[in-house]
C-alpha atoms as a PDB file:
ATOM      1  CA  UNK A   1     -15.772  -9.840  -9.700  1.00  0.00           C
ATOM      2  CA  UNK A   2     -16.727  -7.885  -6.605  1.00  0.00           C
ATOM      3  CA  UNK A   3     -13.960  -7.381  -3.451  1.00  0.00           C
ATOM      4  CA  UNK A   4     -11.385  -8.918  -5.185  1.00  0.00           C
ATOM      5  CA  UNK A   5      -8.336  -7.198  -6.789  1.00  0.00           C
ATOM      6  CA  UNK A   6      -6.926  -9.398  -9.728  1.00  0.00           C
ATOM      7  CA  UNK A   7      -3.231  -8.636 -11.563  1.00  0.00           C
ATOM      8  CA  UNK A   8      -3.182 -11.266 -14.681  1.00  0.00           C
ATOM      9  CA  UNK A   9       0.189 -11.769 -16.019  1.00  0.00           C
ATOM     10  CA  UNK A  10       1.739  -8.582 -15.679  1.00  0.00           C
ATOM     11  CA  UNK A  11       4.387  -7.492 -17.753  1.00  0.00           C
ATOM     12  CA  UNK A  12       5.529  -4.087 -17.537  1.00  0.00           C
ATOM     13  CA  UNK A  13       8.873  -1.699 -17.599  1.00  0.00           C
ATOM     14  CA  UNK A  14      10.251   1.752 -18.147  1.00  0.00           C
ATOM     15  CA  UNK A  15       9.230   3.445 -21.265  1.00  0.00           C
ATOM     16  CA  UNK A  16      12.884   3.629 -22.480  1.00  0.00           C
ATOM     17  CA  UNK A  17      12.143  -0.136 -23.000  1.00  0.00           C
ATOM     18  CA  UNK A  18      13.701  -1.580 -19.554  1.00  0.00           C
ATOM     19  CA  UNK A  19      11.342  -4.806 -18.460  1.00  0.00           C
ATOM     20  CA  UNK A  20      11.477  -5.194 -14.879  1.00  0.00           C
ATOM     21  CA  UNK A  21       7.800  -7.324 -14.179  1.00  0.00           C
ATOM     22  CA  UNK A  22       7.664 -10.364 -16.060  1.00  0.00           C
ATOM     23  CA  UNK A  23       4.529 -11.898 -15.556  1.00  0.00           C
ATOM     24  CA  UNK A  24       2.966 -11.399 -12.134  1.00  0.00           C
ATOM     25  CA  UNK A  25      -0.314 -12.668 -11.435  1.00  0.00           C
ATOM     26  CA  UNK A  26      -2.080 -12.413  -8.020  1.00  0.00           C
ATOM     27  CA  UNK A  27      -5.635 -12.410  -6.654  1.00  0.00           C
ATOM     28  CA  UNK A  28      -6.441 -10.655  -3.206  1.00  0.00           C
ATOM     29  CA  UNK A  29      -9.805 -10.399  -1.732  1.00  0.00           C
ATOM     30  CA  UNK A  30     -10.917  -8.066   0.214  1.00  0.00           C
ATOM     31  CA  UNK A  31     -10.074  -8.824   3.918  1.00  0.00           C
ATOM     32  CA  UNK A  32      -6.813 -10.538   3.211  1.00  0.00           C
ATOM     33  CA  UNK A  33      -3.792  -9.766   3.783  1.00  0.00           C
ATOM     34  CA  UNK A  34      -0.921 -10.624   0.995  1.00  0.00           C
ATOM     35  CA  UNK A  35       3.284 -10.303   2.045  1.00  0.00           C
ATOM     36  CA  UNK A  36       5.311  -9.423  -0.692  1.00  0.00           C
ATOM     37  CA  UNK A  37       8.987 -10.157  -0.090  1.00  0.00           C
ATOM     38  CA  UNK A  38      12.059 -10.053  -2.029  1.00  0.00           C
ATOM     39  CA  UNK A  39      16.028  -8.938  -2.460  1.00  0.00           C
ATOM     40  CA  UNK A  40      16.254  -5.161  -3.610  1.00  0.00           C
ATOM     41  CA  UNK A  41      15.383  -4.887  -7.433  1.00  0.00           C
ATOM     42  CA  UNK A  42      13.504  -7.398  -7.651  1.00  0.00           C
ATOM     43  CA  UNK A  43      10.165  -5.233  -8.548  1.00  0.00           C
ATOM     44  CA  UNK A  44       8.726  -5.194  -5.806  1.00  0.00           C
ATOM     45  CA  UNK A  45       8.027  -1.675  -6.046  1.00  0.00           C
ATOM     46  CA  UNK A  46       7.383  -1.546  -9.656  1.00  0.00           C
ATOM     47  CA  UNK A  47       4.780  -3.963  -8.820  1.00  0.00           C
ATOM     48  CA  UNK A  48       3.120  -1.019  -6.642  1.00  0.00           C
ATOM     49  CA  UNK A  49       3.710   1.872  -8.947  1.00  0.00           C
ATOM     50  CA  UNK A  50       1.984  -0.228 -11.874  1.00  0.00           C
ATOM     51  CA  UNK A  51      -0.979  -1.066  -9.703  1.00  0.00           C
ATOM     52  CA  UNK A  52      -1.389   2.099  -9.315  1.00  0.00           C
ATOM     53  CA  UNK A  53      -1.042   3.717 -12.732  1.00  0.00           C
ATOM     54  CA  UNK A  54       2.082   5.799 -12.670  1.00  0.00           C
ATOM     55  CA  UNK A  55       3.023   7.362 -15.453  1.00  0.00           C
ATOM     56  CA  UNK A  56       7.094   6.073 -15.623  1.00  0.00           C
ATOM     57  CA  UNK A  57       6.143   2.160 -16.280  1.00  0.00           C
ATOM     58  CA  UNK A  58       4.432   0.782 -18.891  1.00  0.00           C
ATOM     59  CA  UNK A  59       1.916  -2.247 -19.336  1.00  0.00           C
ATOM     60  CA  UNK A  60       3.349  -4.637 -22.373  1.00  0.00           C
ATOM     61  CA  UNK A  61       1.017  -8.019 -21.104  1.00  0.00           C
ATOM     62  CA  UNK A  62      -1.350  -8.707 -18.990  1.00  0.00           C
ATOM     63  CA  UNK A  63      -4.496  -6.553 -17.400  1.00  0.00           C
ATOM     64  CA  UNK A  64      -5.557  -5.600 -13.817  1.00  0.00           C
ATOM     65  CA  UNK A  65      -9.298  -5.487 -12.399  1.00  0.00           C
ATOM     66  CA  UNK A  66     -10.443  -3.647  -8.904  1.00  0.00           C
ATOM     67  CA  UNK A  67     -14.109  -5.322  -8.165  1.00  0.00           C
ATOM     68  CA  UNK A  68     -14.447  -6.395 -11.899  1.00  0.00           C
ATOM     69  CA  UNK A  69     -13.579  -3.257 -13.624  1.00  0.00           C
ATOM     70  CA  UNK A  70     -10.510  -3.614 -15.950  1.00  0.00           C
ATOM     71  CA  UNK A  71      -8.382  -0.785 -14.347  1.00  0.00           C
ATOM     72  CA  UNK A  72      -4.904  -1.308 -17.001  1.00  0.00           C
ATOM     73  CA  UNK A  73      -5.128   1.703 -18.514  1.00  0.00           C
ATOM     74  CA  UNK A  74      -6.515   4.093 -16.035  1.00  0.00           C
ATOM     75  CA  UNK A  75      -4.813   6.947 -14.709  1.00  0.00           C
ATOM     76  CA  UNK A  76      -3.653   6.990 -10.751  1.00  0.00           C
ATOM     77  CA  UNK A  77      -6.892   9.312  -9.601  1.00  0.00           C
ATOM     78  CA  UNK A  78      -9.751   6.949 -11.403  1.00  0.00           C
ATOM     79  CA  UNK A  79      -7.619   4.373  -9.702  1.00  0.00           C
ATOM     80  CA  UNK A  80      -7.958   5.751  -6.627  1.00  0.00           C
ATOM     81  CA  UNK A  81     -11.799   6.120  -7.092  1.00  0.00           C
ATOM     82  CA  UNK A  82     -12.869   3.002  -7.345  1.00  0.00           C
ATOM     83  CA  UNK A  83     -11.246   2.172  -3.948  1.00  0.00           C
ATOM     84  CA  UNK A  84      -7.573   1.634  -4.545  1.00  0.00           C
ATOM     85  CA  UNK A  85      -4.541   3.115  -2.410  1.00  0.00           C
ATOM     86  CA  UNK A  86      -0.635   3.306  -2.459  1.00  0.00           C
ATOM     87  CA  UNK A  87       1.370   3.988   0.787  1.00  0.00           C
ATOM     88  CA  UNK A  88       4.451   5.502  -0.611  1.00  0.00           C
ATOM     89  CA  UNK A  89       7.749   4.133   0.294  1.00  0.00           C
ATOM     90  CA  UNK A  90       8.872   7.826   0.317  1.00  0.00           C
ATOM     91  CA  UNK A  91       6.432  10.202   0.511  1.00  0.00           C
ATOM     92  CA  UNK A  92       6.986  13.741  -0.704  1.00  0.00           C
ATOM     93  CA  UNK A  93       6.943  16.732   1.213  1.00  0.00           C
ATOM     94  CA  UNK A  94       4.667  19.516  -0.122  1.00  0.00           C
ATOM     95  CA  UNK A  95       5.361  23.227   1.873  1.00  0.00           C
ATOM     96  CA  UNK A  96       1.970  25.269   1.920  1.00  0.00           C
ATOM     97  CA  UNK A  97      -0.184  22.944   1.761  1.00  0.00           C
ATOM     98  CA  UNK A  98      -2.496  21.836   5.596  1.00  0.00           C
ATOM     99  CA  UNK A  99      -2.403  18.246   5.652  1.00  0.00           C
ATOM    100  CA  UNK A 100      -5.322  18.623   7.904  1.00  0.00           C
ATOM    101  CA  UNK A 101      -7.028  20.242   4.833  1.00  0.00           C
ATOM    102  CA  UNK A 102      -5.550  18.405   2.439  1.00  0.00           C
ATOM    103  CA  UNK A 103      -6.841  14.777   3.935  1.00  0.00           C
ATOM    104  CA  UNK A 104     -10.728  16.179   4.835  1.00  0.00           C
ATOM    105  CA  UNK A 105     -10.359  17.084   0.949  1.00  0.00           C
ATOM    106  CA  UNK A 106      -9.282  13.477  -0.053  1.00  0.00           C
ATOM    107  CA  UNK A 107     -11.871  11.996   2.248  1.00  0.00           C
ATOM    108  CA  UNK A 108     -14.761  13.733   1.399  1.00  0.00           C
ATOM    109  CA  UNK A 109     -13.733  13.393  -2.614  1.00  0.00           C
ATOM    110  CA  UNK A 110     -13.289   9.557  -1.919  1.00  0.00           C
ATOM    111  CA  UNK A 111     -16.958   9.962  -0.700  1.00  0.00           C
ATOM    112  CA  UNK A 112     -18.499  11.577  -3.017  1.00  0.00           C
ATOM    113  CA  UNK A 113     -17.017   9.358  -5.971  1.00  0.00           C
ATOM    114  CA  UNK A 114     -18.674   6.407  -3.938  1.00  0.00           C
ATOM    115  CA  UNK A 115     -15.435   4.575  -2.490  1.00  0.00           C
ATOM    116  CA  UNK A 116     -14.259   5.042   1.639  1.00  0.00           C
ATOM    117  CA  UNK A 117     -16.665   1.596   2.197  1.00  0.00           C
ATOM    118  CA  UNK A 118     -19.794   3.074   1.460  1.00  0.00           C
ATOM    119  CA  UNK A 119     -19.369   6.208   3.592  1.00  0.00           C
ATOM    120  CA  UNK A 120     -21.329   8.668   1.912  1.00  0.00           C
ATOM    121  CA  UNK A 121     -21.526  12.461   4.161  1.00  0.00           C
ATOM    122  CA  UNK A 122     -19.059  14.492   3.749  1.00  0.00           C
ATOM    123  CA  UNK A 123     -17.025  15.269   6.869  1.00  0.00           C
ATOM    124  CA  UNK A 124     -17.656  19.130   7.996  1.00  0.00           C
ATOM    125  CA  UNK A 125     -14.166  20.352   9.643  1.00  0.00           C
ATOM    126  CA  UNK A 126     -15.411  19.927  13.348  1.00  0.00           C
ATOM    127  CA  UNK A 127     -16.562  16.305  12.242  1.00  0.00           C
ATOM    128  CA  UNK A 128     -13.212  15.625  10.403  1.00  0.00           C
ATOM    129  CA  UNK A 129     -11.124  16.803  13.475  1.00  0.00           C
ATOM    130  CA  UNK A 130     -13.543  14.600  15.829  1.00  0.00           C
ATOM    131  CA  UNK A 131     -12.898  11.757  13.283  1.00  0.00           C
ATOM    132  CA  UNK A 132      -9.385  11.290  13.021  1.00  0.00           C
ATOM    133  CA  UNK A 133      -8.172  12.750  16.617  1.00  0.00           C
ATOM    134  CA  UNK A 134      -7.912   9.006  17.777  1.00  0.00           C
ATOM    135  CA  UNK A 135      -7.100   7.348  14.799  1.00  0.00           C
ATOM    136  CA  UNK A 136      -4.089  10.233  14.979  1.00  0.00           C
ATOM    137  CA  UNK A 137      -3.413   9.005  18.855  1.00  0.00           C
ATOM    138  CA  UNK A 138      -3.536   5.324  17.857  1.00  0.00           C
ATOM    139  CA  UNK A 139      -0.031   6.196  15.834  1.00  0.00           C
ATOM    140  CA  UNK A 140       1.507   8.702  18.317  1.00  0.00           C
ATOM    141  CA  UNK A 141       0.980  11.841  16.518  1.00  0.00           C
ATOM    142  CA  UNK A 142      -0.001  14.616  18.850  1.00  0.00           C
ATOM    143  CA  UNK A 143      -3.096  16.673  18.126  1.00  0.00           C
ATOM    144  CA  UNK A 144      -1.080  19.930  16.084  1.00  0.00           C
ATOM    145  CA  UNK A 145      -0.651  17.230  13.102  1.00  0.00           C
ATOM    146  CA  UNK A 146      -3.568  18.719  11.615  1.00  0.00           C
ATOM    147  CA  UNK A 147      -2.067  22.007  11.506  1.00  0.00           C
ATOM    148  CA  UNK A 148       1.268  20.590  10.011  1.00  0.00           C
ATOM    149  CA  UNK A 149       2.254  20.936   6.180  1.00  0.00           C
ATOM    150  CA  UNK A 150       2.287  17.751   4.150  1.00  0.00           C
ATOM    151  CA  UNK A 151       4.988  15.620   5.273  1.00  0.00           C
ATOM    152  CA  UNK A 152       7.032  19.045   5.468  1.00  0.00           C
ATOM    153  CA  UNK A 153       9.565  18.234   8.717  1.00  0.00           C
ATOM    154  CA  UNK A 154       8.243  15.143   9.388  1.00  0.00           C
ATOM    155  CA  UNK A 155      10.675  12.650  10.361  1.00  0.00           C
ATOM    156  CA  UNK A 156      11.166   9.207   8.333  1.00  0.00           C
ATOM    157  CA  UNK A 157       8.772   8.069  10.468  1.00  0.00           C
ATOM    158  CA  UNK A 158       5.956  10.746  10.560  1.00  0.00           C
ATOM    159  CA  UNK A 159       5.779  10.295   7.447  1.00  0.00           C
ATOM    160  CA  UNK A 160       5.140   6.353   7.521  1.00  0.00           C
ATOM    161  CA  UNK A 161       2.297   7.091   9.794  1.00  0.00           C
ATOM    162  CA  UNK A 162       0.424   9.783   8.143  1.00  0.00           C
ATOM    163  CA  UNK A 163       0.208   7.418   5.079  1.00  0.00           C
ATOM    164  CA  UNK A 164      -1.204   5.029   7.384  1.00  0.00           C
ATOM    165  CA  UNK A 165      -3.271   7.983   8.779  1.00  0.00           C
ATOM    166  CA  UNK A 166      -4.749   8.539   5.329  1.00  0.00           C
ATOM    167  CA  UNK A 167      -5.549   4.906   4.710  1.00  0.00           C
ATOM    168  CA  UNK A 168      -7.666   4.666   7.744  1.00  0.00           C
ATOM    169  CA  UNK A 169      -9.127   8.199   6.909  1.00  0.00           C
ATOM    170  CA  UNK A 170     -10.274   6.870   3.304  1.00  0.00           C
ATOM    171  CA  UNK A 171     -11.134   3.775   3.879  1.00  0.00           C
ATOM    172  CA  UNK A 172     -10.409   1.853   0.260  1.00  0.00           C
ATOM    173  CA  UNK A 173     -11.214  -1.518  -1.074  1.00  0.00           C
ATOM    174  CA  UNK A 174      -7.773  -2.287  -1.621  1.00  0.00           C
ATOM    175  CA  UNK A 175      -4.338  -1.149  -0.179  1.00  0.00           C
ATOM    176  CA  UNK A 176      -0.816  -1.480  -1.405  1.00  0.00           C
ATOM    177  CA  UNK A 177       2.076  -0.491   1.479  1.00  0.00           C
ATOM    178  CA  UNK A 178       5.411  -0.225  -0.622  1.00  0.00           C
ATOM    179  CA  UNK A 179       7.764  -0.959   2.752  1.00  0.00           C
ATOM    180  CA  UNK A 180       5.958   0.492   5.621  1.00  0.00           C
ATOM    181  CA  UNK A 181       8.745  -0.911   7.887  1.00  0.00           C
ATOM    182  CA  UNK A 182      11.647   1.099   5.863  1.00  0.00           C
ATOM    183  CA  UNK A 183      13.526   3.266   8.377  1.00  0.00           C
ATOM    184  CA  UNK A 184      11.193   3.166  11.242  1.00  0.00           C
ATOM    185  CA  UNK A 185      12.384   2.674  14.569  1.00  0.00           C
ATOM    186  CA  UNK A 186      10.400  -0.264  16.857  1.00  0.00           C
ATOM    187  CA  UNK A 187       8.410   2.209  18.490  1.00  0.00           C
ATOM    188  CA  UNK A 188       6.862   3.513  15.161  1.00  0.00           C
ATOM    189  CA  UNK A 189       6.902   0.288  13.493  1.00  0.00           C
ATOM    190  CA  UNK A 190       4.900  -1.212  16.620  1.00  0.00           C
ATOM    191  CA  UNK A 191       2.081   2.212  15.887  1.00  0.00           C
ATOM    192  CA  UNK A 192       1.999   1.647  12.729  1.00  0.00           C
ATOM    193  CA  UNK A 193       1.359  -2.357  13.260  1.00  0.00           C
ATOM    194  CA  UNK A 194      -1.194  -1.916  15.896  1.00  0.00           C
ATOM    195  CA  UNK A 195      -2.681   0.815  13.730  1.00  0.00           C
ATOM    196  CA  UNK A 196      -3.613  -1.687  10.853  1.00  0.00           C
ATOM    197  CA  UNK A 197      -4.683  -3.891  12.906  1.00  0.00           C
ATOM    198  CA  UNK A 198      -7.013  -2.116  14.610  1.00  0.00           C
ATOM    199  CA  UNK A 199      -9.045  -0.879  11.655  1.00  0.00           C
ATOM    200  CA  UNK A 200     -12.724  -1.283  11.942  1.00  0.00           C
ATOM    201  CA  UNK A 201     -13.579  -2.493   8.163  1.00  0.00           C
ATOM    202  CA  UNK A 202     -12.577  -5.301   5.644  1.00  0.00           C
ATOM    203  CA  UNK A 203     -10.032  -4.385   3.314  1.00  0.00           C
ATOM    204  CA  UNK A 204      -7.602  -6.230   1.093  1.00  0.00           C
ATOM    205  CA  UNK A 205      -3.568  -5.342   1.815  1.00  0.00           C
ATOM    206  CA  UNK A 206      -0.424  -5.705   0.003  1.00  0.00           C
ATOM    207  CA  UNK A 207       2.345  -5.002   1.761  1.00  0.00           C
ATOM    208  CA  UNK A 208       5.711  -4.884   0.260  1.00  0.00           C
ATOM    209  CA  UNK A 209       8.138  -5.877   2.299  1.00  0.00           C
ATOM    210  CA  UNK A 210      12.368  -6.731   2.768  1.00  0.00           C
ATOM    211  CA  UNK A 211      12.289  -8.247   6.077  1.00  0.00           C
ATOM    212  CA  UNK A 212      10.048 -10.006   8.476  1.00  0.00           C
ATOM    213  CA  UNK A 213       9.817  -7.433  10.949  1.00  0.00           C
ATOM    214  CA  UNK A 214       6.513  -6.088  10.320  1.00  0.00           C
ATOM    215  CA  UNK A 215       4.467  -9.230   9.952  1.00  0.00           C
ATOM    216  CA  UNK A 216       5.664  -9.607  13.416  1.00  0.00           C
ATOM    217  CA  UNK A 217       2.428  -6.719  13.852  1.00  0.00           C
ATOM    218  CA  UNK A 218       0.715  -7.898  10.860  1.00  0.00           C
ATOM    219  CA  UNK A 219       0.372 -11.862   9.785  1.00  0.00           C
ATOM    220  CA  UNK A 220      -0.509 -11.983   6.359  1.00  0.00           C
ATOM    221  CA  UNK A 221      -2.325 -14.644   4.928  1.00  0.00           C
ATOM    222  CA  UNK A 222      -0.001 -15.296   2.240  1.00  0.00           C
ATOM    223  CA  UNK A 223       3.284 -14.546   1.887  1.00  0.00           C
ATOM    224  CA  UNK A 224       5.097 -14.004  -2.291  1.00  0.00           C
ATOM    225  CA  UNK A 225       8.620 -14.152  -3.168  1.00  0.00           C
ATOM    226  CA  UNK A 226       9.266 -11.690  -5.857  1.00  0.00           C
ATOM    227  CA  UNK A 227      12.824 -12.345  -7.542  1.00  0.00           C
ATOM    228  CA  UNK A 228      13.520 -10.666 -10.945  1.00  0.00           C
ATOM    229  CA  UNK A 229      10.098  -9.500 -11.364  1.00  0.00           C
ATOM    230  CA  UNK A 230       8.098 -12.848 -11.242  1.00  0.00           C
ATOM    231  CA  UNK A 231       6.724 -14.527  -8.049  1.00  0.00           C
ATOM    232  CA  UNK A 232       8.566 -17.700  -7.818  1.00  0.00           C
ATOM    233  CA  UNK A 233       7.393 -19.030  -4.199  1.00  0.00           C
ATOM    234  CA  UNK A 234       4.058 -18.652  -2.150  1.00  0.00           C
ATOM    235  CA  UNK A 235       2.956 -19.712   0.873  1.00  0.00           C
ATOM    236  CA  UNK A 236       1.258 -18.884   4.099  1.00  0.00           C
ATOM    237  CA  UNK A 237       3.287 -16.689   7.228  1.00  0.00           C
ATOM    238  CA  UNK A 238       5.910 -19.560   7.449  1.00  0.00           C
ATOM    239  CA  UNK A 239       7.274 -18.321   4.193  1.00  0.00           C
ATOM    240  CA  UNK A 240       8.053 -15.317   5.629  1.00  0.00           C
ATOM    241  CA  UNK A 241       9.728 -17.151   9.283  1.00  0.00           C
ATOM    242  CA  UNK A 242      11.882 -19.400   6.596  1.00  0.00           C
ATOM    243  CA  UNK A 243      13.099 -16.712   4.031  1.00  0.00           C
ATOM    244  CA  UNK A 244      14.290 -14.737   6.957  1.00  0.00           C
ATOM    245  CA  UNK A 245      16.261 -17.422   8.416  1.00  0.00           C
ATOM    246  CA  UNK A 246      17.496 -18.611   4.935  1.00  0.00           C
ATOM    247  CA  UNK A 247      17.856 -15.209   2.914  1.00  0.00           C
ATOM    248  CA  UNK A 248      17.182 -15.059  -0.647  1.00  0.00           C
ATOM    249  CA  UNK A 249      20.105 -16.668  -2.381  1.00  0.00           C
ATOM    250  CA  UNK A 250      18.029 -20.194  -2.552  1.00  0.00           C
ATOM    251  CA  UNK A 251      15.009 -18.164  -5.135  1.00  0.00           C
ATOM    252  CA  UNK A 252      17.799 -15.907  -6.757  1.00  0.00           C
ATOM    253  CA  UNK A 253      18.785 -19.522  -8.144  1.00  0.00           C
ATOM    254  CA  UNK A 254      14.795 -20.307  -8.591  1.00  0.00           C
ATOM    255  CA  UNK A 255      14.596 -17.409 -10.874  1.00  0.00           C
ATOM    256  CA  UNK A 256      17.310 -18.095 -13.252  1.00  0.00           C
ATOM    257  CA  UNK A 257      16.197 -21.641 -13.716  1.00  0.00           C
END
């Protein structure tokens, strides 16, 4: 099925056997915007390192299709291909390598392979520096980012933004944010918010989430509880307004009923 990014009864752990999802099924179209919430090892972000194909978790159940292609058992960069992409709750720092070069490369790959929402010329480096200038001001970078090495003394928060940078460079189907909001300050958190928001295509989102902070900048649609690696609650933004107020104790006793 086109624009629509279906998990069907995941199951999936460590390779040393550990399970850690235990059935997780979700559909997401493309242009909403699905919450995930839950207390810390849950799986919420083993739910975003299987969608996206790395190498440390294994599938045992269950099968996952990006606009009706069975992605299960593809690897992260065929993932990635077809229109999928993971903001990294930490992203790495690489020395020597331009992140200015090193996103033109990504974006005009993603183009050529046919994914960025049907953007098809590749970016030339005046055209690439013309094309994500603003984007860059929109999240309080200054123009020298470009000449920066990949994440490489960037602050918790720099490095929040470029992944949001790179998402609005690329342009995907589908997007998975594994806790944007983690150890930003308001100001950031607000850039990053208004960033999303002000994105100028359809795309579908998952953002991971602990707290309700964020969808202060971004409502989602739906909201998921994730407690010991099953969703055992949805609902709409109220979700998110209650289980804030409430905490998590109340599904912790859902989940081991």
């Amino acid at each position: 099925m086109k624009n629509v990014l279906e998990i069907k009864d995941i199951h999936a752990g460590t390779k040393e056997g550990k399970e850690i999802l235990r059935g997780v099924s979700l559909t997401i179209k493309k242009g909403e915007i699905h919450a995930v919430m839950g207390p810390n090892g849950g799986g919420k972000s083993t739910l975003a390192q299987v969608l996206m194909g790395h190498p440390d978790y294994v599938i045992t159940k269950g099968k996952i299709t990006l606009n009706g292609v069975d992605i299960t058992n593809l690897t992260p960069d065929r993932r990635a291909h077809l229109g999928l992409f993971l903001g990294f709750q930490y992203p790495v720092e690489i020395t020597g390598v331009n992140y200015g070069n090193f996103l033109r490369m990504a974006v005009n790959e993603s183009r050529e392979q046919g994914t960025g929402n049907g953007e098809k010329r590749k970016l030339s480096p005046i055209a690439f520096r013309n094309t994500v200038a603003p984007i860059a001001k929109t999240l309080g970078f200054s123009e020298d980012i470009v000449k920066r090495f990949l994440n490489q003394g960037f602050s918790g928060g720099e490095k929040k933004k470029a992944e949001i940078l790179q998402l609005a460079m690329l342009r995907p189907d589908f997007a998975i944010l594994d806790e944007p909001d983690s150890g930003l300050d308001v100001d950031a958190l607000r850039y990053i918010g208004n960033a999303i928001g002000d994105l100028d295509y359809s795309f579908g989102l998952l953002l991971i989430t602990h707290y309700q902070r964020i969808l202060h900048y971004i409502k989602p649609d739906f909201v998921h509880i994730v407690v010991a690696g099953k969703i055992v609650k949805s609902g709409d933004s109220q979700l998110a307004k209650e289980t804030e107020e409430k905490g998590y104790e109340q599904y912790l006793k859902m989940s081991k009923s």
